[in-house]
N, C-alpha and C. Protein backbone atom coordinates (compact mmCIF):
# COMPACT_ATOMS: atom_id res chain seq x y z
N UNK A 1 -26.80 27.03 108.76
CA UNK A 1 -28.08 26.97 108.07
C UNK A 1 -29.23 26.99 109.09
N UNK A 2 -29.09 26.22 110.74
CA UNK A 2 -29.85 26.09 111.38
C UNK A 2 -30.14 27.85 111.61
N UNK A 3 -29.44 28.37 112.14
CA UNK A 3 -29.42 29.97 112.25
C UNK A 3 -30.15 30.65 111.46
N UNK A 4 -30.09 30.55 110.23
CA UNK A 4 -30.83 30.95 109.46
C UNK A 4 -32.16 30.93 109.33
N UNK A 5 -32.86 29.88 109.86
CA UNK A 5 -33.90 29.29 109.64
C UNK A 5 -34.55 29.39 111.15
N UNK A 6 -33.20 29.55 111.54
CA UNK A 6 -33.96 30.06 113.27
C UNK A 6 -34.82 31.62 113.53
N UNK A 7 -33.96 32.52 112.34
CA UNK A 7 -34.38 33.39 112.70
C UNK A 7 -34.92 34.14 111.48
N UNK A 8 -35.51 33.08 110.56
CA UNK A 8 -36.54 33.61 109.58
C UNK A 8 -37.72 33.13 110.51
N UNK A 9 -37.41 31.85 110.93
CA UNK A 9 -38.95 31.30 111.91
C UNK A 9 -39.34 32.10 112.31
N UNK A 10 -38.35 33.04 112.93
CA UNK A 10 -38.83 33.87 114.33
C UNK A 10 -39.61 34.94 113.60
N UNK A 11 -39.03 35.14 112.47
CA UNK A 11 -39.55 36.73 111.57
C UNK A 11 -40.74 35.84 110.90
N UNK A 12 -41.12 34.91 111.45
CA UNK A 12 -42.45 34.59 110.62
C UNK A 12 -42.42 34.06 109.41
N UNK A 13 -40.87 33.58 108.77
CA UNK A 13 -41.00 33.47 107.32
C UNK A 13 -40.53 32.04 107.37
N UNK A 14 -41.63 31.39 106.22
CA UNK A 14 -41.52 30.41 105.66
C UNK A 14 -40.38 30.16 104.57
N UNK A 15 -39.10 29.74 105.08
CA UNK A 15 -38.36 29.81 103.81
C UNK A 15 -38.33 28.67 102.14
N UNK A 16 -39.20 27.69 102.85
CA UNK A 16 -39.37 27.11 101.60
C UNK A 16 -40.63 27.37 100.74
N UNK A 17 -41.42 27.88 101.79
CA UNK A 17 -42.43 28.78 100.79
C UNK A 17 -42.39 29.41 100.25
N UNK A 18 -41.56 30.83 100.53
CA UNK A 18 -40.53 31.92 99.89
C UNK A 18 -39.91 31.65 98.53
N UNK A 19 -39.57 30.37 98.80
CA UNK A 19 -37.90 29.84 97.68
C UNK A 19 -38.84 29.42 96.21
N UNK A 20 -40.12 28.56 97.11
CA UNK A 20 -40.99 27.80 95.85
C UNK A 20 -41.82 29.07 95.16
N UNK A 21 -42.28 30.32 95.89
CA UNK A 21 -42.74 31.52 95.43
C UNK A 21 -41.33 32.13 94.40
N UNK A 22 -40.29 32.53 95.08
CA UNK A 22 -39.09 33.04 93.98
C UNK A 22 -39.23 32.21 92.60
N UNK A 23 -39.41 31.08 92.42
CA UNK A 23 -39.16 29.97 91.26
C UNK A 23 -39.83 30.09 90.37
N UNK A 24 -41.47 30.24 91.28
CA UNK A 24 -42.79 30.01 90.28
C UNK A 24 -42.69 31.62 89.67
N UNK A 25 -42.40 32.37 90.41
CA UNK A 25 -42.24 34.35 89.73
C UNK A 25 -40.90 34.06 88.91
N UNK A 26 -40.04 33.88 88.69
CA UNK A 26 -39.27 33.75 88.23
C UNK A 26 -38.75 32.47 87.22
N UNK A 27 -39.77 31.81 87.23
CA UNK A 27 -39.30 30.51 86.53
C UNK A 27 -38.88 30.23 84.74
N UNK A 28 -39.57 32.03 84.45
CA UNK A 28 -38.42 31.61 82.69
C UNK A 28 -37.11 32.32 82.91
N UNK A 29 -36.29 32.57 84.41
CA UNK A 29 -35.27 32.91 84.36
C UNK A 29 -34.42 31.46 85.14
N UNK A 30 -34.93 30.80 85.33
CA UNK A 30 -33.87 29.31 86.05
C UNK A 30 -33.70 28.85 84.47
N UNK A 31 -32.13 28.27 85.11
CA UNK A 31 -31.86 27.48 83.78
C UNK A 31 -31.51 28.43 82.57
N UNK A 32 -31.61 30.16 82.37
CA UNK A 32 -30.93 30.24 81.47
C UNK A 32 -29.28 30.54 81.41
N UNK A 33 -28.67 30.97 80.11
CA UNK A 33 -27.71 30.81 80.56
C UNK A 33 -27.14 32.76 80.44
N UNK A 34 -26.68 32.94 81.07
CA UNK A 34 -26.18 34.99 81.40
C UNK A 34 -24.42 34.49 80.80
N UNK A 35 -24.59 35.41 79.84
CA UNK A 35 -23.05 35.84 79.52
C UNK A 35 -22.77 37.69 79.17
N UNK A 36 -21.91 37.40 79.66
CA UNK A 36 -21.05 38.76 80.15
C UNK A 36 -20.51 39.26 78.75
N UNK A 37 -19.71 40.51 78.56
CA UNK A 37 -18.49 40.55 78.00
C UNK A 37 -17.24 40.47 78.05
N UNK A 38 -16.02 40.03 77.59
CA UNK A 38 -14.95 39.67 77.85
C UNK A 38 -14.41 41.07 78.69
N UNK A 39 -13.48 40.48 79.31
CA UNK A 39 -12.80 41.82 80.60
C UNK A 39 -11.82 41.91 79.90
N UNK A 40 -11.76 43.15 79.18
CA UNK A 40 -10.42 43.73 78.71
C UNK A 40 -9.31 44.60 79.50
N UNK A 41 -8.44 44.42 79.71
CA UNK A 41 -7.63 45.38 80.54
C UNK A 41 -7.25 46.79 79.84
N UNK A 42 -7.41 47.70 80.38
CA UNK A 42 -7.11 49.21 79.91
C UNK A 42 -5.90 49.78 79.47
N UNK A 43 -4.76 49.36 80.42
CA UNK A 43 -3.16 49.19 80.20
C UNK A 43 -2.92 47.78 79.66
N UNK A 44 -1.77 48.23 78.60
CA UNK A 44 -1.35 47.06 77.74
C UNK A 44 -0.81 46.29 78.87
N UNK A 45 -0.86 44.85 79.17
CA UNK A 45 -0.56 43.72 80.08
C UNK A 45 0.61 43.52 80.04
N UNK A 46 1.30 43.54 79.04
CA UNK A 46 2.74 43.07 79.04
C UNK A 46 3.56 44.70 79.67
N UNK A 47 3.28 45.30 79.76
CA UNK A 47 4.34 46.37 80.04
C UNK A 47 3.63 47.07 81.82
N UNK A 48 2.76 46.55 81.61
CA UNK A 48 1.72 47.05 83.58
C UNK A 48 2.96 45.89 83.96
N UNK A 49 2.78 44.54 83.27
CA UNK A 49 3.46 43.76 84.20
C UNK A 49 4.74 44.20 84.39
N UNK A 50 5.84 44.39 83.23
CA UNK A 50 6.94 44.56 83.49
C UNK A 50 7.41 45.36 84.80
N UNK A 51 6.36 46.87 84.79
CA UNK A 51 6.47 47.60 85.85
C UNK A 51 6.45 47.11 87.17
N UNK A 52 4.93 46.55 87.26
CA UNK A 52 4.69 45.96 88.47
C UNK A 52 6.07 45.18 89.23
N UNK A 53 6.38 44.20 88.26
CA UNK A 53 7.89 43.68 88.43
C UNK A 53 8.81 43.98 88.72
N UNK A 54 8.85 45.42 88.15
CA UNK A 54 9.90 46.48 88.45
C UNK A 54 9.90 46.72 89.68
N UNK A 55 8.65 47.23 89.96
CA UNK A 55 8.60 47.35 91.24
C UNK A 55 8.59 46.83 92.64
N UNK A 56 7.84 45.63 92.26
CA UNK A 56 7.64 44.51 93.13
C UNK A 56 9.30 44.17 93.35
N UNK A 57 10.07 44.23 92.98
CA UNK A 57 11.41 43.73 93.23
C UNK A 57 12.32 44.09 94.26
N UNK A 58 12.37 45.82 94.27
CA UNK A 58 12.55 46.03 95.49
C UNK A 58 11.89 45.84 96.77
N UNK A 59 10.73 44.79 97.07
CA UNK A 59 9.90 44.94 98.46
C UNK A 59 10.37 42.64 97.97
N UNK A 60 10.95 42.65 97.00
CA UNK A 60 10.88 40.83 97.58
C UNK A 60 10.29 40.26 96.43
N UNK A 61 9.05 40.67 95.65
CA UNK A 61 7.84 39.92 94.90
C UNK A 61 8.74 39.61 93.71
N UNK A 62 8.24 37.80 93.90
CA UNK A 62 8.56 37.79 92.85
C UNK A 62 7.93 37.18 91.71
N UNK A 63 6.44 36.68 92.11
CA UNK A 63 5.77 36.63 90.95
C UNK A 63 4.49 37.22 90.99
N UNK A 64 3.72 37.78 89.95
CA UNK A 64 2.46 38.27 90.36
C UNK A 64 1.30 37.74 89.74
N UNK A 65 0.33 37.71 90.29
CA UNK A 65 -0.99 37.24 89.96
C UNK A 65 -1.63 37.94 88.49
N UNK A 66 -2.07 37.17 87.49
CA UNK A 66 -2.91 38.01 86.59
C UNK A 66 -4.22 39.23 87.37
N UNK A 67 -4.50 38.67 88.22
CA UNK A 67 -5.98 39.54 88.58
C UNK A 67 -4.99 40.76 89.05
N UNK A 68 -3.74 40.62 89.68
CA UNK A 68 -3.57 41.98 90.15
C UNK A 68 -3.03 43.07 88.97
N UNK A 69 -2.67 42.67 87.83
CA UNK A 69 -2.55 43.33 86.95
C UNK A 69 -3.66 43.54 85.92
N UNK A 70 -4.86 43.02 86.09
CA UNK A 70 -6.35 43.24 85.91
C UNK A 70 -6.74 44.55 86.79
N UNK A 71 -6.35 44.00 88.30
CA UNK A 71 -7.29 44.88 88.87
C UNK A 71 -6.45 46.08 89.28
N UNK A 72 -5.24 46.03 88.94
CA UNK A 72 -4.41 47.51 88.62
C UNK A 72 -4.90 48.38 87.56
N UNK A 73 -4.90 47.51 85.98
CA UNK A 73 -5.33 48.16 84.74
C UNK A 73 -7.00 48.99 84.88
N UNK A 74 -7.86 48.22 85.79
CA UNK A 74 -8.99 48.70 85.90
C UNK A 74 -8.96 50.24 86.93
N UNK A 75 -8.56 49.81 87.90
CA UNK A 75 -8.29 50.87 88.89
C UNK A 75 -8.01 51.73 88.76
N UNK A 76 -6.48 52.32 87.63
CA UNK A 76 -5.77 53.11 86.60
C UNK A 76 -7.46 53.57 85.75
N UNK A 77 -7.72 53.02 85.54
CA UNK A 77 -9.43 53.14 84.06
C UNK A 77 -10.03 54.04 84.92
N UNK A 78 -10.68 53.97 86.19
CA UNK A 78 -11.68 54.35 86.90
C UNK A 78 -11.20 55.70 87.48
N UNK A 79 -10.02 55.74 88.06
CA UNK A 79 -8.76 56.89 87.78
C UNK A 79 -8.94 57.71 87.06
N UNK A 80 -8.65 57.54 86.34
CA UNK A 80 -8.93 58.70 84.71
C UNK A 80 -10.06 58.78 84.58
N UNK A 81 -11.20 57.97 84.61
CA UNK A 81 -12.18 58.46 84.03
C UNK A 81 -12.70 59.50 85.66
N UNK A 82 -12.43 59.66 86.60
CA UNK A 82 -13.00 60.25 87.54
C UNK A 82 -12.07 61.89 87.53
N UNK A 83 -11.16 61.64 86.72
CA UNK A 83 -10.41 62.54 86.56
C UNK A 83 -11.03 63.33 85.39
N UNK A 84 -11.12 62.93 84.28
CA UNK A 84 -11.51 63.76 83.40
C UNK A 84 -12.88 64.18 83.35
N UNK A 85 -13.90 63.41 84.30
CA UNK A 85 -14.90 63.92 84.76
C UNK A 85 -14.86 65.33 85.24
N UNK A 86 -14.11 65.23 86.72
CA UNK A 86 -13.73 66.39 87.34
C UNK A 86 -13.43 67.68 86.50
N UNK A 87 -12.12 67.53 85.91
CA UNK A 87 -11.87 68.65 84.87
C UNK A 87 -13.18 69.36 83.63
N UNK A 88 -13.75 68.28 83.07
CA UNK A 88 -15.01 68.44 82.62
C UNK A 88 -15.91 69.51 83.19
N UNK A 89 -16.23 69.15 84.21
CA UNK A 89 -16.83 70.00 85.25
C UNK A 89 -15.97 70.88 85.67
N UNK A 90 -15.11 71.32 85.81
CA UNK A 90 -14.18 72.20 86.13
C UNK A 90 -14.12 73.42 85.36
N UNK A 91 -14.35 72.98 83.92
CA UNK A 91 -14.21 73.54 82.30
C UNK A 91 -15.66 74.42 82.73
N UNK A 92 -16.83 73.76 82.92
CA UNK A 92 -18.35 74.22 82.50
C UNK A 92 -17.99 74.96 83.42
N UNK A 93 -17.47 74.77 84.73
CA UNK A 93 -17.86 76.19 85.54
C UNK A 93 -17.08 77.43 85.49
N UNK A 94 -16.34 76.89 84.15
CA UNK A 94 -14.85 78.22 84.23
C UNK A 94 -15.74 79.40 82.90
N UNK A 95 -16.67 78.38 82.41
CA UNK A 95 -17.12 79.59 80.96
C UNK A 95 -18.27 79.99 81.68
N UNK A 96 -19.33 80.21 82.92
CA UNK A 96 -20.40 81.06 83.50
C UNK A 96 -19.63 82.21 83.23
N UNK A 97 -20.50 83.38 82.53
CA UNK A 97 -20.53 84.60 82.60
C UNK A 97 -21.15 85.10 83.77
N UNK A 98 -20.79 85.85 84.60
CA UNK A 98 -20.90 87.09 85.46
C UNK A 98 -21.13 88.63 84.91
N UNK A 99 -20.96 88.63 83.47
CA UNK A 99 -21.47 90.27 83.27
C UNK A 99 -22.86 90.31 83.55
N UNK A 100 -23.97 89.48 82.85
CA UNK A 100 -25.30 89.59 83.31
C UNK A 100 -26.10 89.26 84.29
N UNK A 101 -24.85 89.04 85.58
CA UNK A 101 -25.70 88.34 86.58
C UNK A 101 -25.84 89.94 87.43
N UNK A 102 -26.76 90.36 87.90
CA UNK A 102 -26.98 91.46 88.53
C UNK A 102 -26.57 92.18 90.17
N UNK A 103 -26.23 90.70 90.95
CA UNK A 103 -25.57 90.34 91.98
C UNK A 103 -24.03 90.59 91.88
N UNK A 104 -23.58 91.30 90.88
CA UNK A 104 -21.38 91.34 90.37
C UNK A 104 -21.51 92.31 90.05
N UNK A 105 -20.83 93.59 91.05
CA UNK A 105 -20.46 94.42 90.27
C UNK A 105 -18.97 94.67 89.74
N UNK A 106 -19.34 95.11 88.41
CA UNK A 106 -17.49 95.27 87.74
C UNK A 106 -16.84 96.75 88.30
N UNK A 107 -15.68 95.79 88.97
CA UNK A 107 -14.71 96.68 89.70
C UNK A 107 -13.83 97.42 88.85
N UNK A 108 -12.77 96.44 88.06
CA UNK A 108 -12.23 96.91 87.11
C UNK A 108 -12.05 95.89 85.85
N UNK A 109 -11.32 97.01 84.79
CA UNK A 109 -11.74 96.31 83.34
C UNK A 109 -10.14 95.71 82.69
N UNK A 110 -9.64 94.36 82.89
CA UNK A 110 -8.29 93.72 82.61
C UNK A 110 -7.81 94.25 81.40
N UNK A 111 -8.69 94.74 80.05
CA UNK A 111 -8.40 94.81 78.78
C UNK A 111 -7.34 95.75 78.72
């Protein structure tokens, strides 16, 4: 803490002046209360786990943490969705027409 305060001094800053300025700008946000939404997992829990288990078995593991089958199910989520992004975009650039762009000339005709 001394550190800290060593080297706001030095930068000129008052940190309890600072802290009592944050409070008074901010003071209908102290004290309330922030709630979230519940963290749902993406993969059904009972069967990520089984796997995980599955797997974990051959390397030794033998029990696993809820968060890591949280933060598997999420990881898997972010996965796919970066995936079907991609393809998305993949799609829009597959329907540009080239007959009216004036820069292509047609070589030959597939029909």
């Amino acid at each position: 803490d001394d550190d800290i305060n060593d080297v706001a001094s030095m930068a000129g800053v008052n940190l309890s002046e600072e802290s009592a300025r944050i409070l008074a700008t901010n003071s209908e946000l102290v004290g309330t209360l922030t709630r979230s939404c519940k963290d749902e997992t993406f993969l059904l829990s009972s069967a990520l786990h089984r796997k995980i288990m599955e797997i974990g078995k051959k390397y030794g593991v033998t029990d696993i943490n809820p968060d890591v089958i949280n933060y598997v199910s999420h990881a898997t989520q972010q996965r796919l969705q970066n995936l079907v992004e991609k393809i998305s975009e993949t799609a829009q650039q597959r329907n540009i027409s080239y007959k009216d762009d004036e820069r292509y000339e047609q070589t030959s005709d597939v029909r």
